[in-house]
PDB file of N, CA and C in Angstrom:
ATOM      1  N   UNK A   1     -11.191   7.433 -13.724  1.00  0.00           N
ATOM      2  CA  UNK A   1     -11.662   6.451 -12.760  1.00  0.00           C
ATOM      3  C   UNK A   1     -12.479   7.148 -11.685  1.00  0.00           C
ATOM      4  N   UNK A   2     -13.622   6.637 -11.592  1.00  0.00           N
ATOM      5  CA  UNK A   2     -14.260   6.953 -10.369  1.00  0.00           C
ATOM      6  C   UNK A   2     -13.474   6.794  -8.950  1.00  0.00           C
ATOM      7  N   UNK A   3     -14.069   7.569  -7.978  1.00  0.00           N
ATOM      8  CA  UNK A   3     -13.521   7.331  -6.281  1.00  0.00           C
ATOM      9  C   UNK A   3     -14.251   5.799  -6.046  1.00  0.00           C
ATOM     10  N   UNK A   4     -14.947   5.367  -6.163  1.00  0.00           N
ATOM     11  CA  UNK A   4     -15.482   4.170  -6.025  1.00  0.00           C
ATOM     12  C   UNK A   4     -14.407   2.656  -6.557  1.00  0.00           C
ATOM     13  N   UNK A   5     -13.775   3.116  -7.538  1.00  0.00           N
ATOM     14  CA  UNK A   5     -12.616   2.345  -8.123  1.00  0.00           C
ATOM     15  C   UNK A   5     -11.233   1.998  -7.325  1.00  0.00           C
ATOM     16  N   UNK A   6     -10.431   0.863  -7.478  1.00  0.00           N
ATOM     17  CA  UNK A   6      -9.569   0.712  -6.594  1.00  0.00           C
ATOM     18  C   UNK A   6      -8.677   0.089  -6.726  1.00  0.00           C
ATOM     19  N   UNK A   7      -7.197   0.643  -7.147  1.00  0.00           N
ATOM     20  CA  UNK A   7      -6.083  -0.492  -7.535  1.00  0.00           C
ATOM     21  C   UNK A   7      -5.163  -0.493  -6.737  1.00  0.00           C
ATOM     22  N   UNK A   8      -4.509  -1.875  -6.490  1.00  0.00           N
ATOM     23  CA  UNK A   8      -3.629  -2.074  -5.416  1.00  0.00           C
ATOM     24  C   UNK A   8      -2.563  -2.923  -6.287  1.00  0.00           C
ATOM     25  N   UNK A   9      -1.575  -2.878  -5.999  1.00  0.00           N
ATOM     26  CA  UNK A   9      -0.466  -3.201  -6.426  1.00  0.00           C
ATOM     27  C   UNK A   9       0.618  -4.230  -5.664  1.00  0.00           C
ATOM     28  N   UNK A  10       0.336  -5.128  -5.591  1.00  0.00           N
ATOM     29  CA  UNK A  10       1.425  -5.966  -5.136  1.00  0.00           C
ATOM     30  C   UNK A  10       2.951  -6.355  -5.696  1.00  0.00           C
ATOM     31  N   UNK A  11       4.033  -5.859  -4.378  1.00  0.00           N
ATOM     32  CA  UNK A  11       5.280  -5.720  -5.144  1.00  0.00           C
ATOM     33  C   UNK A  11       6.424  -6.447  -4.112  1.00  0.00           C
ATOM     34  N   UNK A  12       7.731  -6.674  -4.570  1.00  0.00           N
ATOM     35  CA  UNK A  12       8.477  -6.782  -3.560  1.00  0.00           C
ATOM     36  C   UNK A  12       9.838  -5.700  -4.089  1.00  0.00           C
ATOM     37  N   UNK A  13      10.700  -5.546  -3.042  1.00  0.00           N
ATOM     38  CA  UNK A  13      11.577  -5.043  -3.336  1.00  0.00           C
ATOM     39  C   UNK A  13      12.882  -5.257  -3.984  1.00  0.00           C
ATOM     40  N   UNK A  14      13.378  -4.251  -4.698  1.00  0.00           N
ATOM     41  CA  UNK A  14      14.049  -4.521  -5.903  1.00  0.00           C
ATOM     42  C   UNK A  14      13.825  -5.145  -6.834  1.00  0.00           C
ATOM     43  N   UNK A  15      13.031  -5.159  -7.220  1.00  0.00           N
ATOM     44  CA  UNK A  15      12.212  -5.588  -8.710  1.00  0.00           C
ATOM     45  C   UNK A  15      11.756  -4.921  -9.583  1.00  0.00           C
ATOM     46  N   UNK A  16      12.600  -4.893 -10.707  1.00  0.00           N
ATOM     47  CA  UNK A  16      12.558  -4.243 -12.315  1.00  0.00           C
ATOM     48  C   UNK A  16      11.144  -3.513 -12.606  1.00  0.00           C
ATOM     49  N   UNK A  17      10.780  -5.070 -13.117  1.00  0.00           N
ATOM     50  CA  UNK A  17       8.878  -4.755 -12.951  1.00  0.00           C
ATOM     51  C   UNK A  17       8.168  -4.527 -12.610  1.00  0.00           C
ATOM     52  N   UNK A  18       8.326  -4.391 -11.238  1.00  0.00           N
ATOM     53  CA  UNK A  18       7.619  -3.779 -10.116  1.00  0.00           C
ATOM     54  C   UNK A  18       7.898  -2.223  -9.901  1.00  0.00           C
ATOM     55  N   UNK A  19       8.724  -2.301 -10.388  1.00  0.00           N
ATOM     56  CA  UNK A  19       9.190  -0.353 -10.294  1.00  0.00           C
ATOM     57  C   UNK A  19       9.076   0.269 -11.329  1.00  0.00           C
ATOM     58  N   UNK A  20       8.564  -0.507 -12.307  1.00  0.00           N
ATOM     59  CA  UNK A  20       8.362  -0.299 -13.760  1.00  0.00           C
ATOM     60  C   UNK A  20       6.497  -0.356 -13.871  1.00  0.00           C
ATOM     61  N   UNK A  21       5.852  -1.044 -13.620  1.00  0.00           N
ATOM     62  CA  UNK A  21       4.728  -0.651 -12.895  1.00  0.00           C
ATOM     63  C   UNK A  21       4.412   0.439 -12.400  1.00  0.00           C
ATOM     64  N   UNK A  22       5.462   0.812 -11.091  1.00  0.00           N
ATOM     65  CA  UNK A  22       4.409   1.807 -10.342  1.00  0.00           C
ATOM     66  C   UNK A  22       4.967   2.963 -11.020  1.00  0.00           C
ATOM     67  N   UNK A  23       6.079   2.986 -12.341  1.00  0.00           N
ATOM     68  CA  UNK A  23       6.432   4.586 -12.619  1.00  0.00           C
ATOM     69  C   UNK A  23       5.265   4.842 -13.684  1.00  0.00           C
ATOM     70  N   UNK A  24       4.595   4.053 -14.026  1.00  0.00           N
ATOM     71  CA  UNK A  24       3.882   3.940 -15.143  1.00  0.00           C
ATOM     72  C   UNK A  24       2.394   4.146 -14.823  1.00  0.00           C
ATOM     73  N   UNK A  25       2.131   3.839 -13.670  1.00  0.00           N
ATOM     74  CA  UNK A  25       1.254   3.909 -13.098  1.00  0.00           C
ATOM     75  C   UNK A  25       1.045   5.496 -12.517  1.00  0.00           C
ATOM     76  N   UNK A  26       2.142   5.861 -12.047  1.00  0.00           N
ATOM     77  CA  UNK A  26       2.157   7.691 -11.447  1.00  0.00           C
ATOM     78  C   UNK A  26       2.080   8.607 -12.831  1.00  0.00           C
ATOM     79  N   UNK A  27       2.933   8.082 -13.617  1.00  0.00           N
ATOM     80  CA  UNK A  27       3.031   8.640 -14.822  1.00  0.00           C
ATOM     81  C   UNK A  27       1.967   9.254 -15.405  1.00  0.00           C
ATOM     82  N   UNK A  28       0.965   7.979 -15.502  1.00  0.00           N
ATOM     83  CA  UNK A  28      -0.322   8.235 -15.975  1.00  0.00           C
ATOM     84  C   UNK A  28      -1.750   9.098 -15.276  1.00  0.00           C
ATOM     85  N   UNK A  29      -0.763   9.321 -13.440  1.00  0.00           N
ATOM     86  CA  UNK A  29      -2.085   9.851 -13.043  1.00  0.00           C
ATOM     87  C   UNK A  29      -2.694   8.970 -12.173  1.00  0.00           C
ATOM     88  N   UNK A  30      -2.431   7.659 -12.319  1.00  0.00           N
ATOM     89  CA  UNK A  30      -3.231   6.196 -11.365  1.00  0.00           C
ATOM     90  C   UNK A  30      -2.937   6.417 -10.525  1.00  0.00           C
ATOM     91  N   UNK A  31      -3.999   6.626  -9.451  1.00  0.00           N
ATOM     92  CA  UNK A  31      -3.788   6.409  -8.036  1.00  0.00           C
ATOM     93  C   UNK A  31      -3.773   4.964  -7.136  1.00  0.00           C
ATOM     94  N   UNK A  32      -2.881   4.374  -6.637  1.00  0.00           N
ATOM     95  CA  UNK A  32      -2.689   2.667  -6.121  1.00  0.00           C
ATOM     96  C   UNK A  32      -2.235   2.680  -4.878  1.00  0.00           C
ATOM     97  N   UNK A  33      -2.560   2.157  -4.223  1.00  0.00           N
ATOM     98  CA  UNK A  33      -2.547   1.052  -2.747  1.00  0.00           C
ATOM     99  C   UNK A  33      -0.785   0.323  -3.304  1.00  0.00           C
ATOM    100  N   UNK A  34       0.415   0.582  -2.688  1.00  0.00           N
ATOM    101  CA  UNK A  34       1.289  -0.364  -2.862  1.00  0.00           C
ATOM    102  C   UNK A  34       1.339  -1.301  -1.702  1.00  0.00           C
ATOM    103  N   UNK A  35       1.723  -2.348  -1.830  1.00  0.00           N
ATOM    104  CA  UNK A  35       1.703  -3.722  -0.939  1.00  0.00           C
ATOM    105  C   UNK A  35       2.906  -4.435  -1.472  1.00  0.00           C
ATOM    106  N   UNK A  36       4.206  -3.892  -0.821  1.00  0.00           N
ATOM    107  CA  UNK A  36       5.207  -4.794  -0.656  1.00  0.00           C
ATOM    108  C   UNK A  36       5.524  -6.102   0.599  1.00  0.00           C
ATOM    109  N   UNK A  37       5.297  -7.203  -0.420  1.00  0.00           N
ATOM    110  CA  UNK A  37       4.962  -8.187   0.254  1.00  0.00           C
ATOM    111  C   UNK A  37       6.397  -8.575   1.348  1.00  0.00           C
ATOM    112  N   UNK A  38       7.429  -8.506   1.214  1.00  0.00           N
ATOM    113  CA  UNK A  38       8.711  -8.450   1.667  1.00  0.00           C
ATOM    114  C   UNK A  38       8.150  -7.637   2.960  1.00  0.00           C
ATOM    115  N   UNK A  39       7.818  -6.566   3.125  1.00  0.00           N
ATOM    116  CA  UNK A  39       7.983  -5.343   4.262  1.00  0.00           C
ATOM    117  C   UNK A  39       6.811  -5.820   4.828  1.00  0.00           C
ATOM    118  N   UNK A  40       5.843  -6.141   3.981  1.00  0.00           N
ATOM    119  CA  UNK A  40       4.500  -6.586   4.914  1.00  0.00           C
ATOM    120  C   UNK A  40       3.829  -8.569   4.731  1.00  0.00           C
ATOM    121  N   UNK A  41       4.799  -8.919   5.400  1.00  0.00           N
ATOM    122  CA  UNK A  41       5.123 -10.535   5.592  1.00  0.00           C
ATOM    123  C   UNK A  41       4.033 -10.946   5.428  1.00  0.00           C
ATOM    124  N   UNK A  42       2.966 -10.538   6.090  1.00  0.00           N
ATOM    125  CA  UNK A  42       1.506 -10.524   6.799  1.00  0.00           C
ATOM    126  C   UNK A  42       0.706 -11.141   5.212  1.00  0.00           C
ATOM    127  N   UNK A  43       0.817  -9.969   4.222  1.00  0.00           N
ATOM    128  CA  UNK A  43       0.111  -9.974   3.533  1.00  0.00           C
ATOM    129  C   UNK A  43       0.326 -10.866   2.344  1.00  0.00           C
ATOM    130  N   UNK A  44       1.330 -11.765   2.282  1.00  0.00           N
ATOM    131  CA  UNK A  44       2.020 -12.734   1.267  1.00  0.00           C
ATOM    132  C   UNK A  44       0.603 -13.940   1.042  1.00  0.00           C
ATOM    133  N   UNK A  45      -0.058 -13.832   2.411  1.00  0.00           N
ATOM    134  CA  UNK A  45      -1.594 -15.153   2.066  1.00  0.00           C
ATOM    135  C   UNK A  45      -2.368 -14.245   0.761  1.00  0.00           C
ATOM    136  N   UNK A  46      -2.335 -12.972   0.929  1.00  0.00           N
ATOM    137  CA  UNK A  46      -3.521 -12.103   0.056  1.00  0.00           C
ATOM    138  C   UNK A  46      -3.125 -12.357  -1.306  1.00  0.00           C
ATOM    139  N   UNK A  47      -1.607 -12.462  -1.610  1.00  0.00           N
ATOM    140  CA  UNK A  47      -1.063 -12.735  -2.721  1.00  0.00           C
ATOM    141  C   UNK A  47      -1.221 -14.017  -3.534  1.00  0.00           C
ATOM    142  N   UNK A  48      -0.852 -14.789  -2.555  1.00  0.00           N
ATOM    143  CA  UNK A  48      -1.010 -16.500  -3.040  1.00  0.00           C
ATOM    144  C   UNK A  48      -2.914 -16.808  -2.877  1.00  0.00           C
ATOM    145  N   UNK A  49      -3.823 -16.074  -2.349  1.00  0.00           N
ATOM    146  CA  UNK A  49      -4.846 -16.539  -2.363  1.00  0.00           C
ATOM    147  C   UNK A  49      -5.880 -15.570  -3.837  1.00  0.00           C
ATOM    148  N   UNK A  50      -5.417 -14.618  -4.400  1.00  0.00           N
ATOM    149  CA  UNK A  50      -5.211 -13.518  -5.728  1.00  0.00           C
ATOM    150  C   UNK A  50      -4.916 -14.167  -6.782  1.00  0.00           C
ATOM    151  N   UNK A  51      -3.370 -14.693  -6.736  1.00  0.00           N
ATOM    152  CA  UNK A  51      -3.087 -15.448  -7.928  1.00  0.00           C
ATOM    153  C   UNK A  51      -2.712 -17.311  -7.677  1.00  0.00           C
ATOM    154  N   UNK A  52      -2.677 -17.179  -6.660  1.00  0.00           N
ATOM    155  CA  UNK A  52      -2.360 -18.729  -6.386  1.00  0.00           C
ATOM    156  C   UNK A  52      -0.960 -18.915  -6.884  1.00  0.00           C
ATOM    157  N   UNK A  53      -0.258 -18.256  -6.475  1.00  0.00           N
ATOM    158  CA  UNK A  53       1.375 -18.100  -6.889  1.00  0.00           C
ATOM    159  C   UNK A  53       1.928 -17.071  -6.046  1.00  0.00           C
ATOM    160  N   UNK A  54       3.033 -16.898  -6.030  1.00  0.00           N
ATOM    161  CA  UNK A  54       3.956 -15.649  -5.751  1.00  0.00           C
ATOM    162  C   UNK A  54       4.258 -14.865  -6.435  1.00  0.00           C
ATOM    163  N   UNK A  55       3.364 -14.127  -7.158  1.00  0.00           N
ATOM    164  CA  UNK A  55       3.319 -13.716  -8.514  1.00  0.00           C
ATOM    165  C   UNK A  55       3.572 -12.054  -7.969  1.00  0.00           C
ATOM    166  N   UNK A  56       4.097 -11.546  -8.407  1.00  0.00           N
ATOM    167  CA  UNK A  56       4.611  -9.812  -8.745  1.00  0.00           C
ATOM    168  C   UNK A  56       5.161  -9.218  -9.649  1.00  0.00           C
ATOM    169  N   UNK A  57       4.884  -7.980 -10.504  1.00  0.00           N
ATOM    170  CA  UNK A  57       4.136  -7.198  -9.771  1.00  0.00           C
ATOM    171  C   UNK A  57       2.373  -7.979  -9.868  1.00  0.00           C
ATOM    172  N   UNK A  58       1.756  -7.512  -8.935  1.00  0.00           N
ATOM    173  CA  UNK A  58       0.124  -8.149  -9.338  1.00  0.00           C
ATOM    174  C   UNK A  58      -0.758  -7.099  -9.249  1.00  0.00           C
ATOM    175  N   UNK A  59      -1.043  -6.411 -10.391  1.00  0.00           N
ATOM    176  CA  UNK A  59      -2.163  -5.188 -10.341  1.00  0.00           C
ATOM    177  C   UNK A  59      -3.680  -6.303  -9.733  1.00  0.00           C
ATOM    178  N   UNK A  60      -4.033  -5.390  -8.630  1.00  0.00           N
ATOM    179  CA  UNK A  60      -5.609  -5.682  -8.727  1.00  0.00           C
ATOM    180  C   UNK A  60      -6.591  -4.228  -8.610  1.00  0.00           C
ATOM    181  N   UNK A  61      -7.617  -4.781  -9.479  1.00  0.00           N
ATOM    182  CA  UNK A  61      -8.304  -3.416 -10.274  1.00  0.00           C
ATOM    183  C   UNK A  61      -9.558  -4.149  -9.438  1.00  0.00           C
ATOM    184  N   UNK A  62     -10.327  -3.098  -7.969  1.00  0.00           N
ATOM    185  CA  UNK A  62     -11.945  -3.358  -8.090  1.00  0.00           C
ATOM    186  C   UNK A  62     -12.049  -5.044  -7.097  1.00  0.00           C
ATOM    187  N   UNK A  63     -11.093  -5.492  -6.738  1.00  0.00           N
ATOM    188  CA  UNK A  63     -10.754  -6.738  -6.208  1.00  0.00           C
ATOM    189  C   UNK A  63     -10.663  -7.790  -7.596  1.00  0.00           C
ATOM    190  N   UNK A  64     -10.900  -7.218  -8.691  1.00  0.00           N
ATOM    191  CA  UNK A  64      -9.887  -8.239  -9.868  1.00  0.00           C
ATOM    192  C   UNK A  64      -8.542  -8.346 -10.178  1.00  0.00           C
ATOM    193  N   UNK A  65      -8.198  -9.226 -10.194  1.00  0.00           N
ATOM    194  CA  UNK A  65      -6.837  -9.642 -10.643  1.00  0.00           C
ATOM    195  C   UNK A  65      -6.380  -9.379 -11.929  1.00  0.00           C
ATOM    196  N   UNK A  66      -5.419  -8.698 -12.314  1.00  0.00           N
ATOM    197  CA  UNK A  66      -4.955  -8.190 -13.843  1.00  0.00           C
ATOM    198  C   UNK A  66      -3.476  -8.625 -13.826  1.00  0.00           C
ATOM    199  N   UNK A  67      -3.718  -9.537 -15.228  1.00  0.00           N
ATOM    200  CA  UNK A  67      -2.973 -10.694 -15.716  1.00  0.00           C
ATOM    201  C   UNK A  67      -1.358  -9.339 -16.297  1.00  0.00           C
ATOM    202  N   UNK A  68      -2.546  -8.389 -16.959  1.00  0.00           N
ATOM    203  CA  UNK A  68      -1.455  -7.401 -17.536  1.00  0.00           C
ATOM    204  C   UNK A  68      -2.372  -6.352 -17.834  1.00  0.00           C
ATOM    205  N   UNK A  69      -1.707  -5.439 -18.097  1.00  0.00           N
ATOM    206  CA  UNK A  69      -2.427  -3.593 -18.243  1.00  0.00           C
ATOM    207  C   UNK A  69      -1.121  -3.656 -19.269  1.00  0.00           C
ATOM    208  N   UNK A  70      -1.841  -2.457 -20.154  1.00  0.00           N
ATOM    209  CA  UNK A  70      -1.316  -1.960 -20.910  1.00  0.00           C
ATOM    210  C   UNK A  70      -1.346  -0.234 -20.725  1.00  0.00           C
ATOM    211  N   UNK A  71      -0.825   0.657 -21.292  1.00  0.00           N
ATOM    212  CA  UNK A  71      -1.406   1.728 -20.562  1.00  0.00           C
ATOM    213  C   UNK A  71      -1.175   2.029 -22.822  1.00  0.00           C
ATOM    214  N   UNK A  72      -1.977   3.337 -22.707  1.00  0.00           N
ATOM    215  CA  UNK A  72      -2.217   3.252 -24.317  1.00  0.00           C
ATOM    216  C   UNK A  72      -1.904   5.101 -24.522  1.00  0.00           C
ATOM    217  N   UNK A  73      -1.693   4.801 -26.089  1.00  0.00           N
ATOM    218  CA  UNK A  73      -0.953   6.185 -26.415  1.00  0.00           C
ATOM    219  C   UNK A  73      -0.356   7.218 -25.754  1.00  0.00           C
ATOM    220  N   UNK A  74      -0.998   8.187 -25.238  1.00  0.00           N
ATOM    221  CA  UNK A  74      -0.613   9.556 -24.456  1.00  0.00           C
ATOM    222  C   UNK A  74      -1.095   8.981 -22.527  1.00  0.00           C
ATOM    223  N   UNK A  75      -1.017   7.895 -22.185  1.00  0.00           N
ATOM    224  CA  UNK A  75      -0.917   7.369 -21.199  1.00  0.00           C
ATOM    225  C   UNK A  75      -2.422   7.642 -20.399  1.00  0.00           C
ATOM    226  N   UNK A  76      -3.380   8.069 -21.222  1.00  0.00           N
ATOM    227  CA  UNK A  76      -4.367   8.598 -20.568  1.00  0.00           C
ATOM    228  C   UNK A  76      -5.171   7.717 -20.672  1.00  0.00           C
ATOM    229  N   UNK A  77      -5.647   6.271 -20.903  1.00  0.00           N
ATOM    230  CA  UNK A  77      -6.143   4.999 -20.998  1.00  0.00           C
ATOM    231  C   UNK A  77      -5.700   4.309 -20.391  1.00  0.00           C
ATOM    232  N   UNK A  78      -6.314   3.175 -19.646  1.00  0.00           N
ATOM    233  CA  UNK A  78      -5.452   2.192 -19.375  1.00  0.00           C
ATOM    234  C   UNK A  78      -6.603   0.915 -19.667  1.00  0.00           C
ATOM    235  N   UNK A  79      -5.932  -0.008 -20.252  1.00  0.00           N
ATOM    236  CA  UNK A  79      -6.529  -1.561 -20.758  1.00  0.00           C
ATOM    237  C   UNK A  79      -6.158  -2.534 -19.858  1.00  0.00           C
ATOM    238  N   UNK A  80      -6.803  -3.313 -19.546  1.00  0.00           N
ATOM    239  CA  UNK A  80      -6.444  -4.484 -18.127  1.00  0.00           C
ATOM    240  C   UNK A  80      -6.879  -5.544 -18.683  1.00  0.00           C
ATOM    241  N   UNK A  81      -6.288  -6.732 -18.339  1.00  0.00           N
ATOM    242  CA  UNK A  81      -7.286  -8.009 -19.090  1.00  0.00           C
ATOM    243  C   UNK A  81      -6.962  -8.640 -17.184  1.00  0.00           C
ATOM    244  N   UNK A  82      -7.945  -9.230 -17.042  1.00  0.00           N
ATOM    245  CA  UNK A  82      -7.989 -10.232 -16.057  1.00  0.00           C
ATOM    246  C   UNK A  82      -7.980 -11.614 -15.727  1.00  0.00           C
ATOM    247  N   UNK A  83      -7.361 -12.369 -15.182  1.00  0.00           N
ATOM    248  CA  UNK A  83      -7.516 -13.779 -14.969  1.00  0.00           C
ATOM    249  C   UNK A  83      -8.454 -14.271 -14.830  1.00  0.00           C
TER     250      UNK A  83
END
């Protein structure tokens, strides 16, 4: 990924998937913006105005929204499909 590139991660706390995300995400090397919406109250509009839900975890790649990532073989890929 280029420095120009940019993923942020919306999460709350204690959540499976959400911690399952970001190990997967370090794992691989991805560098991400976390945004736990719980700790940062503030930012719960950015969430619902992203997916139009309360949706977490919510990868956004570039200011796109990613429905799901996959990360592929030796973790050195990653596939995103977007809403």
């Amino acid at each position: 990924m280029s420095n120009m590139e940019h993923i942020r991660l919306y999460t709350i706390t204690s959540c499976i998937e959400c911690e399952k995300t970001k190990r997967l995400l370090k794992q691989s090397g991805i560098s991400f913006d976390e945004v736990n919406v719980l700790e940062q109250p503030e930012r719960q509009e950015d969430l619902y105005q992203l997916a139009g839900e309360f949706l977490v975890p919510l990868l956004v790649y570039n200011n796109k929204v990613c429905s799901e990532f996959t990360l592929i073989q030796n973790h050195s890929n990653v596939e995103m499909n977007f809403l």
